[in-house]
Protein backbone atom coordinates (compact mmCIF):
# COMPACT_ATOMS: atom_id res chain seq x y z
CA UNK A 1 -50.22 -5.17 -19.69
CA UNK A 2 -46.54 -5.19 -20.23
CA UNK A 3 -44.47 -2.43 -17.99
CA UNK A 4 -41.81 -0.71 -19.79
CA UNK A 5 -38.98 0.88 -17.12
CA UNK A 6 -36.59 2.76 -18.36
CA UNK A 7 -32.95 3.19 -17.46
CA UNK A 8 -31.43 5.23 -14.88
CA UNK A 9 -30.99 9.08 -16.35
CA UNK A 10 -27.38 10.40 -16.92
CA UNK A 11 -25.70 12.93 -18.51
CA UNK A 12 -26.29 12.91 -22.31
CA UNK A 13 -23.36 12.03 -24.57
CA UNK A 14 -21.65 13.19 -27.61
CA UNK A 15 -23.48 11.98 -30.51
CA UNK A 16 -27.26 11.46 -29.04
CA UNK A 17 -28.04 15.08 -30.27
CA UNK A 18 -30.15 13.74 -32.85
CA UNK A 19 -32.11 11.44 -31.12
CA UNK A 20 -32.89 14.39 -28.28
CA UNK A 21 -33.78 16.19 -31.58
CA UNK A 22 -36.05 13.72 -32.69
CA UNK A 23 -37.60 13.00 -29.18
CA UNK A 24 -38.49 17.13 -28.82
CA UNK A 25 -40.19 16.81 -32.47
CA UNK A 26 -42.18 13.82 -30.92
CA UNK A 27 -43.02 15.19 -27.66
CA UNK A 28 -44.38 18.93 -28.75
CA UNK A 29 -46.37 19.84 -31.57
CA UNK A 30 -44.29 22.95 -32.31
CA UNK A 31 -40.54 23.02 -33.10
CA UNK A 32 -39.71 26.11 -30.71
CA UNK A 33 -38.32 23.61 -28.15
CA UNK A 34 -35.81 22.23 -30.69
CA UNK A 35 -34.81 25.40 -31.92
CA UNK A 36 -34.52 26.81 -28.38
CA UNK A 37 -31.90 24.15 -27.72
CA UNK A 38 -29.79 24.36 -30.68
CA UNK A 39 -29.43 28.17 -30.09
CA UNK A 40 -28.06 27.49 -26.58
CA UNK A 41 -26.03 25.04 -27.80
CA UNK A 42 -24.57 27.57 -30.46
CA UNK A 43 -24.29 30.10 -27.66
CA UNK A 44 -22.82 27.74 -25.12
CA UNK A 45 -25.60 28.88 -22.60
CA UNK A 46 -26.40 24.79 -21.98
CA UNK A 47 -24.70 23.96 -18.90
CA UNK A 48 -26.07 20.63 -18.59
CA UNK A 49 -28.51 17.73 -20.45
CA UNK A 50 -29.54 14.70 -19.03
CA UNK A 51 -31.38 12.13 -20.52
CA UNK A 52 -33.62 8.93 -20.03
CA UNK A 53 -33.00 5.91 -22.49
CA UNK A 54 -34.55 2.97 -22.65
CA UNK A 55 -32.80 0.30 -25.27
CA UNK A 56 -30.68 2.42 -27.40
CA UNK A 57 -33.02 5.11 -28.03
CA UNK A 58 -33.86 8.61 -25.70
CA UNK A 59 -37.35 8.25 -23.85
CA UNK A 60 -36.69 11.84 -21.93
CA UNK A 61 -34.64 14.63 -21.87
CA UNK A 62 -33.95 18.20 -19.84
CA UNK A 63 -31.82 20.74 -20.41
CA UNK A 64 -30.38 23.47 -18.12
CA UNK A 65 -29.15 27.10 -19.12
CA UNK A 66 -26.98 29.43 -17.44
CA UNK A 67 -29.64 32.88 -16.51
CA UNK A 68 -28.13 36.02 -17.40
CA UNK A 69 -29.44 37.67 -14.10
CA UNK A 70 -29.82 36.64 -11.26
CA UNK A 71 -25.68 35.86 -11.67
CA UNK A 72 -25.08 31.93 -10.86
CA UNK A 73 -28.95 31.05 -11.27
CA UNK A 74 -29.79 28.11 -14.02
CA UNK A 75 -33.33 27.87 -16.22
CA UNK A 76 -34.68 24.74 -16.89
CA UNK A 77 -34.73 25.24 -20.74
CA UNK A 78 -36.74 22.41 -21.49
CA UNK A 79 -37.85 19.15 -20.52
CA UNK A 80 -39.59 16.41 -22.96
CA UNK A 81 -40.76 13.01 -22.21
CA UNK A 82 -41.69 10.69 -25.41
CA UNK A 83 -45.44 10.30 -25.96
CA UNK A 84 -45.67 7.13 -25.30
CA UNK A 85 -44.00 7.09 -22.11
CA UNK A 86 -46.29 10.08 -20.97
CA UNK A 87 -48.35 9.64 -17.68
CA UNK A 88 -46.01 7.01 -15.97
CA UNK A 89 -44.41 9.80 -13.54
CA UNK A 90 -41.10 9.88 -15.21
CA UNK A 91 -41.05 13.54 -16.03
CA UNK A 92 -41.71 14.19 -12.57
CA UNK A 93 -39.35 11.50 -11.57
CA UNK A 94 -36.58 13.78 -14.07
CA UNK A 95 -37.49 16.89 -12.49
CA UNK A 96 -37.53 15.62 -9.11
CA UNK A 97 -34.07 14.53 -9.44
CA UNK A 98 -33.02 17.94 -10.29
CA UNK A 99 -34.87 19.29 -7.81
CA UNK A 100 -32.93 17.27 -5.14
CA UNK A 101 -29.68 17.82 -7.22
CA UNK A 102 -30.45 21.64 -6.94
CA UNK A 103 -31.18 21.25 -3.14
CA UNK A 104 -28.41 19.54 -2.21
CA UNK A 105 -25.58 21.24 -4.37
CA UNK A 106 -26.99 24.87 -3.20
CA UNK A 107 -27.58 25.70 -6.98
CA UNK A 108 -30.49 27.73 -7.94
CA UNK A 109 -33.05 26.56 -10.53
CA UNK A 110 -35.61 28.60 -12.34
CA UNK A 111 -38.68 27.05 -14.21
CA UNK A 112 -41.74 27.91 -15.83
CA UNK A 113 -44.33 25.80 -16.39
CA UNK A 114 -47.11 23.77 -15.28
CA UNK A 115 -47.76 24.13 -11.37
CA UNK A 116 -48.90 21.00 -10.05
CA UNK A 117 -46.29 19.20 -12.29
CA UNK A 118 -43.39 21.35 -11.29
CA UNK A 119 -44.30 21.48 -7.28
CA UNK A 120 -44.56 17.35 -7.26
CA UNK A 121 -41.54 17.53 -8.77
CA UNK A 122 -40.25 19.91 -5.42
CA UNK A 123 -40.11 22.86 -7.09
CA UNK A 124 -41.64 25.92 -5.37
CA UNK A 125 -42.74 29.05 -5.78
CA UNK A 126 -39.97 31.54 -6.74
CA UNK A 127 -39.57 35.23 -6.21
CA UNK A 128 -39.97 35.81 -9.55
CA UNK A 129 -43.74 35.56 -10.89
CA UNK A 130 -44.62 32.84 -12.71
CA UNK A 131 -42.02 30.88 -11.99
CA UNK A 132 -40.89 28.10 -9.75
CA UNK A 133 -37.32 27.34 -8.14
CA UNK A 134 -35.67 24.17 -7.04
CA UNK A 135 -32.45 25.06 -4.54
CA UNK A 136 -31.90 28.06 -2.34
CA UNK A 137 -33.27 31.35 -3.09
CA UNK A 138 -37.22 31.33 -2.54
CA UNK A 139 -36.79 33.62 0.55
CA UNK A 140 -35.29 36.37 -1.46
CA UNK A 141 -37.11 39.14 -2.26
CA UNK A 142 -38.31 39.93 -5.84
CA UNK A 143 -35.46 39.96 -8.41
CA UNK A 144 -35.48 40.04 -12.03
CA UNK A 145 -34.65 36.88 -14.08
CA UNK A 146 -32.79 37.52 -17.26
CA UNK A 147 -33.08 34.23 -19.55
CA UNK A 148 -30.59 33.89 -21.98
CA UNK A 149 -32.02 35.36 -25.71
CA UNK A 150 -32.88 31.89 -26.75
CA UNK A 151 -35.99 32.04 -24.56
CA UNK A 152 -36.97 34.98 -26.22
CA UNK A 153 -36.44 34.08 -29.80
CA UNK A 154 -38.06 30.73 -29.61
CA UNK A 155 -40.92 30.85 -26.67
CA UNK A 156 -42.29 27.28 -25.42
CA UNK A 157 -45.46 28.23 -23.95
């Protein structure tokens, strides 16, 4: 057995937006979460993508939008790890990054999604149903999340 690790995650950079493109068409069998991303990009509702390579190429990916309501809150948008790199714990590793990001900055971060991969990740239950949140917030009381119209047009779930 030969272990592949890949390199640390970072920011993406200008230029890699195919390769994130051609990891999402990899890792999901519909192209809603490619089409979800190029519409935030368009509407400049991305705030931030990170990414995992591993020799040149893009192994994993998230990206984070800015919510419409609750003001200052970000949505996990998506988050894609190559098929082949599947069931080695670095989605979770991605997310639990974030997590801890979102934790230590004081930022807010929606998600949908599975449970048990989102709350090993140290996300938690949110005030909004359905949903999980890494950062401050889970003690509020029940708001209303507004995603940006992206989510709406192309739905990943």
């Amino acid at each position: 057995m030969i272990l592949r690790f890949p390199e640390f995650s970072r920011d993406m950079r200008r230029g890699e937006d195919a390769a994130v493109d051609d990891l999402l068409a990899r890792a999901f069998s519909h192209p809603h979460a490619s089409r979800r991303i190029a519409a935030l990009r368009r509407s400049g509702d991305i705030v931030g993508e990170v990414v995992l390579p591993f020799q040149g190429g893009i192994v994993g990916y998230y990206a984070l939008a800015q919510m419409k309501a609750p003001a200052g809150w970000l949505c996990l948008a998506t988050v894609a790890i190559d098929p082949g790199w599947q069931g080695s714990g670095h989605g979770r590793r991605l997310m639990g990054v974030l997590s801890e990001w979102a934790r230590l900055s004081g930022q807010s971060v929606i998600a949908t999604g599975p449970e048990a991969f989102l709350t090993r990740s140290g996300f938690g239950a949110s005030p909004v149903e359905g949903t999980f949140l890494a950062g401050p917030g889970v003690d509020m009381p029940h708001v209303t999340a507004t995603y940006p119209p992206a989510f709406q047009a192309y739905p990943c779930g």
